[in-house]
PDB file of N, CA and C in Angstrom:
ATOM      1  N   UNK A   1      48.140   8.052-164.952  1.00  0.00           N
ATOM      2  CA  UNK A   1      46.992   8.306-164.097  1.00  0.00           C
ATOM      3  C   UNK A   1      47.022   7.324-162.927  1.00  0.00           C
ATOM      4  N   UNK A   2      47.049   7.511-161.544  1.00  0.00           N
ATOM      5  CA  UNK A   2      47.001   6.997-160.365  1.00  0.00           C
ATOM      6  C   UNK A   2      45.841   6.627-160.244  1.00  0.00           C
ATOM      7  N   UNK A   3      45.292   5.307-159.882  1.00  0.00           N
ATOM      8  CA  UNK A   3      43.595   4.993-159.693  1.00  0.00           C
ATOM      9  C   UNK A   3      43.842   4.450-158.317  1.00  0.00           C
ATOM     10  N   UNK A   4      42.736   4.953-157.373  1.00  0.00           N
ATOM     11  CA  UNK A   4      42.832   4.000-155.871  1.00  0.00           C
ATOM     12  C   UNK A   4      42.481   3.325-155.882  1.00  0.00           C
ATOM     13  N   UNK A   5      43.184   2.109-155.458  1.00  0.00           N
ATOM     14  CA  UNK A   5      42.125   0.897-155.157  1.00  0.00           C
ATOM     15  C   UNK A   5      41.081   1.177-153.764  1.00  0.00           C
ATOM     16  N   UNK A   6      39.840   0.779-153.527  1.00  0.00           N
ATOM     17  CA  UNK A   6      39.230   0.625-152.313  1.00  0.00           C
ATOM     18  C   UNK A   6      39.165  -0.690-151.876  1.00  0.00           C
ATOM     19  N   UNK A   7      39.022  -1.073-150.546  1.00  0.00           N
ATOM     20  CA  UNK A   7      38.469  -2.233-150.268  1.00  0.00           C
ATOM     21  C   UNK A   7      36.991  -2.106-150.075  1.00  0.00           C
ATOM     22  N   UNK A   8      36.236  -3.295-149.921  1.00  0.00           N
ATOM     23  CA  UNK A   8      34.466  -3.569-149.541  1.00  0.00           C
ATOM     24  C   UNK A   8      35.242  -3.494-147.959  1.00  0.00           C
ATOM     25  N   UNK A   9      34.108  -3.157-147.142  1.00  0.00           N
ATOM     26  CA  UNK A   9      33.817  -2.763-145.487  1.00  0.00           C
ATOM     27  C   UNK A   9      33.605  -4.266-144.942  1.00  0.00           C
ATOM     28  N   UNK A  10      34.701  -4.616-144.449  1.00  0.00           N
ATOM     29  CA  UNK A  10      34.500  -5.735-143.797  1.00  0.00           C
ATOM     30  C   UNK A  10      33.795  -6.232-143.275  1.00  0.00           C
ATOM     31  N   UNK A  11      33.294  -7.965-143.106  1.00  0.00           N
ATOM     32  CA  UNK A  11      32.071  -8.292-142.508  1.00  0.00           C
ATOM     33  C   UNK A  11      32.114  -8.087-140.934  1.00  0.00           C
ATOM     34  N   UNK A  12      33.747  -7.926-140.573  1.00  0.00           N
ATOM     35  CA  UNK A  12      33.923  -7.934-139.161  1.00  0.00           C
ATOM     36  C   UNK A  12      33.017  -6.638-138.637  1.00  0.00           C
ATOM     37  N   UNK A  13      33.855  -6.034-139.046  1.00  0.00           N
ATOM     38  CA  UNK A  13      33.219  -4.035-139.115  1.00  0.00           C
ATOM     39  C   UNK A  13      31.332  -3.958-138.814  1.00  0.00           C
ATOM     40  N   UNK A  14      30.701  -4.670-140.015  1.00  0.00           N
ATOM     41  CA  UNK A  14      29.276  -4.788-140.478  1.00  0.00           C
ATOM     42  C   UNK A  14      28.598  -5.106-139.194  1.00  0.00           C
ATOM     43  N   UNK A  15      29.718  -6.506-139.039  1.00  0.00           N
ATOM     44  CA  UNK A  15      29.193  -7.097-137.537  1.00  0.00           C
ATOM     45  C   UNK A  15      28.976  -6.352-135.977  1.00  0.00           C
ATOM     46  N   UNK A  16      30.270  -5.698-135.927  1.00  0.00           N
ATOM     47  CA  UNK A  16      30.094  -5.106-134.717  1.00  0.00           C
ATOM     48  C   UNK A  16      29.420  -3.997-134.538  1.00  0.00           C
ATOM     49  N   UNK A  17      29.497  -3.218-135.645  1.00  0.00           N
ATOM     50  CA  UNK A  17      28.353  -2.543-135.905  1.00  0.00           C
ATOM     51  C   UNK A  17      27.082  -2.975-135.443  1.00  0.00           C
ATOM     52  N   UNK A  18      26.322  -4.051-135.871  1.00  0.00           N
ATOM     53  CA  UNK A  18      24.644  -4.548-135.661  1.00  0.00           C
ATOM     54  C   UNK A  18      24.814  -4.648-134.283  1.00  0.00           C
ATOM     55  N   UNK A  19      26.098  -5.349-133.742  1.00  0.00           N
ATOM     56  CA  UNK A  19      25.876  -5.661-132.321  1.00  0.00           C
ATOM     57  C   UNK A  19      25.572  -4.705-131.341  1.00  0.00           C
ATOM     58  N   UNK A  20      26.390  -3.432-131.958  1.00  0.00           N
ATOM     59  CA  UNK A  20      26.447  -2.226-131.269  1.00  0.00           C
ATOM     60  C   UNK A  20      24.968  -1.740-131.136  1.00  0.00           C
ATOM     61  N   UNK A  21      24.738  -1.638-132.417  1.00  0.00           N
ATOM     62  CA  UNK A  21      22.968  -1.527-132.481  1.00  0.00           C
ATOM     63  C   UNK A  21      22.118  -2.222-131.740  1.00  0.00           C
ATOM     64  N   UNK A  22      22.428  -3.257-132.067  1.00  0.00           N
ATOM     65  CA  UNK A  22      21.407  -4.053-130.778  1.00  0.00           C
ATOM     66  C   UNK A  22      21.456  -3.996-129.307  1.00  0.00           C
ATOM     67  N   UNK A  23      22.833  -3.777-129.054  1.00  0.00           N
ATOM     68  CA  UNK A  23      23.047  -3.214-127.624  1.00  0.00           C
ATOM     69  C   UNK A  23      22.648  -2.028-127.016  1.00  0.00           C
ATOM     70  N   UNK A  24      22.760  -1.170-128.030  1.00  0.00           N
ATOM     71  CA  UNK A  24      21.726  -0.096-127.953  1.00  0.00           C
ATOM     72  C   UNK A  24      20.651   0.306-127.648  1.00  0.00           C
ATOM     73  N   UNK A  25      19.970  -0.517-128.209  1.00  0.00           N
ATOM     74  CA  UNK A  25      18.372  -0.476-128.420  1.00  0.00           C
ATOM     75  C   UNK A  25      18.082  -1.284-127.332  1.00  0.00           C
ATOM     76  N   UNK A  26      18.879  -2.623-126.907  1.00  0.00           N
ATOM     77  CA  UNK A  26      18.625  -3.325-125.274  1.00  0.00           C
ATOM     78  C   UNK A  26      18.303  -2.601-124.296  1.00  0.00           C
ATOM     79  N   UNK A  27      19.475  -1.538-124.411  1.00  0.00           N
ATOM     80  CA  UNK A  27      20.096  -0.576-123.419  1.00  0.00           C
ATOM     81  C   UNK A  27      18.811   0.465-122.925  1.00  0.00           C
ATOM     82  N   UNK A  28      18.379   0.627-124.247  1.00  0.00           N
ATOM     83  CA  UNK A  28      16.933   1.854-124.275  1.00  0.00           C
ATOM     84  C   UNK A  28      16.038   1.306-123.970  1.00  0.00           C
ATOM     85  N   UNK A  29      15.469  -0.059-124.218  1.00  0.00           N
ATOM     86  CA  UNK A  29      14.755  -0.387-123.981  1.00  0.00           C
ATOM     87  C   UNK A  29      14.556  -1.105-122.878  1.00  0.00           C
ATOM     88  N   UNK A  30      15.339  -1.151-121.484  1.00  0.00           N
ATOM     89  CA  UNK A  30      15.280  -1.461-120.704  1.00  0.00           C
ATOM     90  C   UNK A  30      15.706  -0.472-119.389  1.00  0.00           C
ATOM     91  N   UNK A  31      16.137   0.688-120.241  1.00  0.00           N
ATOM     92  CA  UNK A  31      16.056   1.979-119.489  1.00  0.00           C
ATOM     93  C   UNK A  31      13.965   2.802-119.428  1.00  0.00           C
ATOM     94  N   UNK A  32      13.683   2.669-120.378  1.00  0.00           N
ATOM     95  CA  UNK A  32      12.338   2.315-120.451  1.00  0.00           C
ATOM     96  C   UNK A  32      11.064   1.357-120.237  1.00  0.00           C
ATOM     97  N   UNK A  33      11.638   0.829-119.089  1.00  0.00           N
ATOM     98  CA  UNK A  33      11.377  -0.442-118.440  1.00  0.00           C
ATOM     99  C   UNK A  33      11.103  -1.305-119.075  1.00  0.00           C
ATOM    100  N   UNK A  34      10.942  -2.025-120.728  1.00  0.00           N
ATOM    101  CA  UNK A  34      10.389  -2.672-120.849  1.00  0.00           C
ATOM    102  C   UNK A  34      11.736  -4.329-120.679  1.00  0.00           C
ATOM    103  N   UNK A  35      11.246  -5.478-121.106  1.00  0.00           N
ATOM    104  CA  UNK A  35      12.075  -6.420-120.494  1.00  0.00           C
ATOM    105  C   UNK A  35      12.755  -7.205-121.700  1.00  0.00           C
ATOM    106  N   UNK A  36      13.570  -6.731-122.461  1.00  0.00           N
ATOM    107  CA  UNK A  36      13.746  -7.049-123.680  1.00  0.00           C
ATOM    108  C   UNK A  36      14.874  -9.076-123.897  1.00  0.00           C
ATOM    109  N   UNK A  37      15.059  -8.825-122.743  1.00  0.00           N
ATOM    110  CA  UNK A  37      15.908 -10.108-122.086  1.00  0.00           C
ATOM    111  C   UNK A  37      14.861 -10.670-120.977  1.00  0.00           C
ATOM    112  N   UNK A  38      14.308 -12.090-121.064  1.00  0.00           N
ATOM    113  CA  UNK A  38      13.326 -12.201-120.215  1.00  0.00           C
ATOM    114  C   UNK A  38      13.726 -12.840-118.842  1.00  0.00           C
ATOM    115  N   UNK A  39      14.144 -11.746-118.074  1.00  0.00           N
ATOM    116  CA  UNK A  39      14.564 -12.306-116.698  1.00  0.00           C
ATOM    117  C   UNK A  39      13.675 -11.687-115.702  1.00  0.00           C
ATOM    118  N   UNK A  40      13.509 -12.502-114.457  1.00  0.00           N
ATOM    119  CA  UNK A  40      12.747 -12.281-113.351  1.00  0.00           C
ATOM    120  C   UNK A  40      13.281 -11.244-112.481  1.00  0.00           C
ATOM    121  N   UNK A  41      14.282 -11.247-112.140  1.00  0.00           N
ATOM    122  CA  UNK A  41      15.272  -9.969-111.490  1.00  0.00           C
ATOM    123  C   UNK A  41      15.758  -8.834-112.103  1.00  0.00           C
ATOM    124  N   UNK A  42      15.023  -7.790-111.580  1.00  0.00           N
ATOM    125  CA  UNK A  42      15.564  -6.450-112.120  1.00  0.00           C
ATOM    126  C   UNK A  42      17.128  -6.232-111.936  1.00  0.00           C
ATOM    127  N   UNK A  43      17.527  -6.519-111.077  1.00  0.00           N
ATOM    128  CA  UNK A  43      19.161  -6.320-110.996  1.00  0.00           C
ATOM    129  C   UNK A  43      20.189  -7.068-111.646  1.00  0.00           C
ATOM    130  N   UNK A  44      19.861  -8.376-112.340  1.00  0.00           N
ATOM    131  CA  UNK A  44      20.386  -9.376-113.066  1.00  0.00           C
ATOM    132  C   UNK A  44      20.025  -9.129-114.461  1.00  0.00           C
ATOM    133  N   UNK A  45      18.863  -8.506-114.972  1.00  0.00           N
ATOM    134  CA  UNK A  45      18.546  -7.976-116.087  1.00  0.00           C
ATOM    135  C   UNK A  45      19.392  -6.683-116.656  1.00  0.00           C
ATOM    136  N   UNK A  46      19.578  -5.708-115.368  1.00  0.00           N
ATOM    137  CA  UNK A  46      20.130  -4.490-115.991  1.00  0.00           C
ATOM    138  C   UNK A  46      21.827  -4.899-115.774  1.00  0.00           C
ATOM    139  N   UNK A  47      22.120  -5.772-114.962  1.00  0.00           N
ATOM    140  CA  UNK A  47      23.783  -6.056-115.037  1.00  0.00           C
ATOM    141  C   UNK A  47      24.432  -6.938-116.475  1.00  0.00           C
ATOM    142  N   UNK A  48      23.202  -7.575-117.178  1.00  0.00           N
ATOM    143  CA  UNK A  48      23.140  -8.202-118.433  1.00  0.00           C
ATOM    144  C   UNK A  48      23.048  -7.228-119.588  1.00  0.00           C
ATOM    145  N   UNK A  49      22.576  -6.462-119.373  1.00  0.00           N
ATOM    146  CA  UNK A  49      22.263  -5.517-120.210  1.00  0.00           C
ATOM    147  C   UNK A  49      23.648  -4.405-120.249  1.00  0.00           C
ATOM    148  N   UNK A  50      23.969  -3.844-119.306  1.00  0.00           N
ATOM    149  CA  UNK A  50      25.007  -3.046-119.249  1.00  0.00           C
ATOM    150  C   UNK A  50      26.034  -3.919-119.342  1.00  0.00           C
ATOM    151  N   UNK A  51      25.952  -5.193-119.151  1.00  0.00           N
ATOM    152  CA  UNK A  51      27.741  -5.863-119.620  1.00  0.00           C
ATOM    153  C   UNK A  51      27.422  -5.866-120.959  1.00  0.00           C
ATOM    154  N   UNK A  52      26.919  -6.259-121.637  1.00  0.00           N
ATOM    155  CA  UNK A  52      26.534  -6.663-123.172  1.00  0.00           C
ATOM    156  C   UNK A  52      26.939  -5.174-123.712  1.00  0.00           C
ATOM    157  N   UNK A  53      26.286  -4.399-123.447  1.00  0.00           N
ATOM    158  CA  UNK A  53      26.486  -3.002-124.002  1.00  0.00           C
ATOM    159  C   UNK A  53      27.979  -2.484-123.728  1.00  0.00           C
ATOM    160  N   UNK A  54      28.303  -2.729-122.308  1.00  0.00           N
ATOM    161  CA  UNK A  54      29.598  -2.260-122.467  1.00  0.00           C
ATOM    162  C   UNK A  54      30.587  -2.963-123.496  1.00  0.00           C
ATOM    163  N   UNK A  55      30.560  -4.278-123.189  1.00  0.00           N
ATOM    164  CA  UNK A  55      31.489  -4.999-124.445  1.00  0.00           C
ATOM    165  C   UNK A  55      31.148  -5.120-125.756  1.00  0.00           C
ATOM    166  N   UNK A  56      30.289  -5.112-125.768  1.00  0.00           N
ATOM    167  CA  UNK A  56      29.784  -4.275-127.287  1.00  0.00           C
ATOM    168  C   UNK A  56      30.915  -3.262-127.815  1.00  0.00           C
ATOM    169  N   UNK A  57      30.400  -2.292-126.995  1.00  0.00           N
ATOM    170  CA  UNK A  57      30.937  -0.722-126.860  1.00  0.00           C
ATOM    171  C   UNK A  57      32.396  -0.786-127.301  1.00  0.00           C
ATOM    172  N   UNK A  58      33.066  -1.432-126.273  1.00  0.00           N
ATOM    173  CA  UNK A  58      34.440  -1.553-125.931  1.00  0.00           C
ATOM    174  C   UNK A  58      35.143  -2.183-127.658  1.00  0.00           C
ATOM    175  N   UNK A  59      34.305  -3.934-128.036  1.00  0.00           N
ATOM    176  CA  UNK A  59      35.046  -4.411-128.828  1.00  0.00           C
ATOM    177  C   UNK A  59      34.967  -3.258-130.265  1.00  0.00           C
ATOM    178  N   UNK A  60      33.655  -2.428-130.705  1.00  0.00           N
ATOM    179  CA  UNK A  60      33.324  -1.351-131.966  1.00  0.00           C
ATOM    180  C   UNK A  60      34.465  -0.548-131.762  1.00  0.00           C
ATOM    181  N   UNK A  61      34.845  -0.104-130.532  1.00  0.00           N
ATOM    182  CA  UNK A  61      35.972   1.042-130.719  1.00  0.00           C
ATOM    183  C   UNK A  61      37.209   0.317-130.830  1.00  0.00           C
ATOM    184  N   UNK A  62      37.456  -0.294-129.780  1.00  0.00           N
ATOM    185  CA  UNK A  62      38.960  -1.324-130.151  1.00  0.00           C
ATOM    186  C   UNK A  62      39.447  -1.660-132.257  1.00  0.00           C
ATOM    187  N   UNK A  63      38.399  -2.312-132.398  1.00  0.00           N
ATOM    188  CA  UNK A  63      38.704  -2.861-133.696  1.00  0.00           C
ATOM    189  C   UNK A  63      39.344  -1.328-134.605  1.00  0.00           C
ATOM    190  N   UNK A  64      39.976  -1.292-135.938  1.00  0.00           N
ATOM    191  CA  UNK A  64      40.248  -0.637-136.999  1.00  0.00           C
ATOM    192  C   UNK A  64      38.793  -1.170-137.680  1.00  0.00           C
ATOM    193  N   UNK A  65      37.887   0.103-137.564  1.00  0.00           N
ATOM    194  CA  UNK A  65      36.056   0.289-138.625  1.00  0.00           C
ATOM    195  C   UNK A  65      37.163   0.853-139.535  1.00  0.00           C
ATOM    196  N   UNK A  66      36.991   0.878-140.647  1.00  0.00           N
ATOM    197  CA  UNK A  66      37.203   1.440-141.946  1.00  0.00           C
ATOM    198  C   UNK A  66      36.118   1.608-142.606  1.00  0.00           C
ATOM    199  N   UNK A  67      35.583   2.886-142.383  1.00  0.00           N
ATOM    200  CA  UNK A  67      34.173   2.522-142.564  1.00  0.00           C
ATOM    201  C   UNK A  67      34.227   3.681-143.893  1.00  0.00           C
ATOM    202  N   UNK A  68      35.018   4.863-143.938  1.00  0.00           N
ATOM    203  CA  UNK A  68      34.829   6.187-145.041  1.00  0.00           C
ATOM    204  C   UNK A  68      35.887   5.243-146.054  1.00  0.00           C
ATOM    205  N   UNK A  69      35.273   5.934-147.314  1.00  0.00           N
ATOM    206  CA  UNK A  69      35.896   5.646-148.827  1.00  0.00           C
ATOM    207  C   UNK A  69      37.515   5.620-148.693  1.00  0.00           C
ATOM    208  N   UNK A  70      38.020   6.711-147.788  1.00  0.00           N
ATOM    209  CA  UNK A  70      38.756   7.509-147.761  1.00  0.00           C
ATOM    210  C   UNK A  70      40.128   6.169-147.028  1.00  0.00           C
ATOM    211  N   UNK A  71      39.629   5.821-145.724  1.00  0.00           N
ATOM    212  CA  UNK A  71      40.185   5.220-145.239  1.00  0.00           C
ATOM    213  C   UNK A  71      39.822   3.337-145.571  1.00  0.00           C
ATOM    214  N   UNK A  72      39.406   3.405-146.571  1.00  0.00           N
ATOM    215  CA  UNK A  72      39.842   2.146-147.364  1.00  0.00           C
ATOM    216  C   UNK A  72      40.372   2.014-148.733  1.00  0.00           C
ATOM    217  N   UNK A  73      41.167   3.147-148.725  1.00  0.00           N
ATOM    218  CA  UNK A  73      41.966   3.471-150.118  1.00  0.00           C
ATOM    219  C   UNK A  73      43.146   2.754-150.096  1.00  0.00           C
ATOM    220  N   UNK A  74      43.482   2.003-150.548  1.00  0.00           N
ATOM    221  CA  UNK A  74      45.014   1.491-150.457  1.00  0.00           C
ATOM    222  C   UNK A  74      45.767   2.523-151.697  1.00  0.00           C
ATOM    223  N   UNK A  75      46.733   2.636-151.234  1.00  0.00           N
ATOM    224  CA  UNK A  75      47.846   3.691-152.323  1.00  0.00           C
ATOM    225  C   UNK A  75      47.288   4.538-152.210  1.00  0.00           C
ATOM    226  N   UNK A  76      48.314   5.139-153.244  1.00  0.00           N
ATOM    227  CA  UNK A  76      48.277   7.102-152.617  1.00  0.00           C
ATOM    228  C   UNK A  76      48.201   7.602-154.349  1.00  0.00           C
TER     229      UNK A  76
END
């Protein structure tokens, strides 16, 4: 009988995940004017906001998420 091993979902994974989330919700919530980063300049606020989100963005997809059962099966 063949048994798969799985791995647990890395803390890296977990991590960029929340970040992503939080960048998110920055993102919305400052598309909805409110000021979730407390800066005086609207144009320094939303260029903070969209860099954060983009590199957010950028590092969640870059990385290997192994996030399904499936693709943390070691062996076949």
């Amino acid at each position: 009988m063949n048994v798969k091993a799985t791995e647990k979902i890395s803390a890296g994974t977990i991590a960029r995940f929340v970040l992503l989330a939080l960048a998110l919700v920055n993102q919305a919530l400052t598309i909805v004017g409110h000021s979730p980063i407390p800066v005086d300049e609207d144009g320094v606020q939303q260029f903070i906001s969209l860099a954060f989100t983009g590199a957010t963005s950028l590092w969640a997809y870059w990385k290997n998420n192994d996030v399904t059962k499936k693709a943390r099966t070691k062996g076949e």
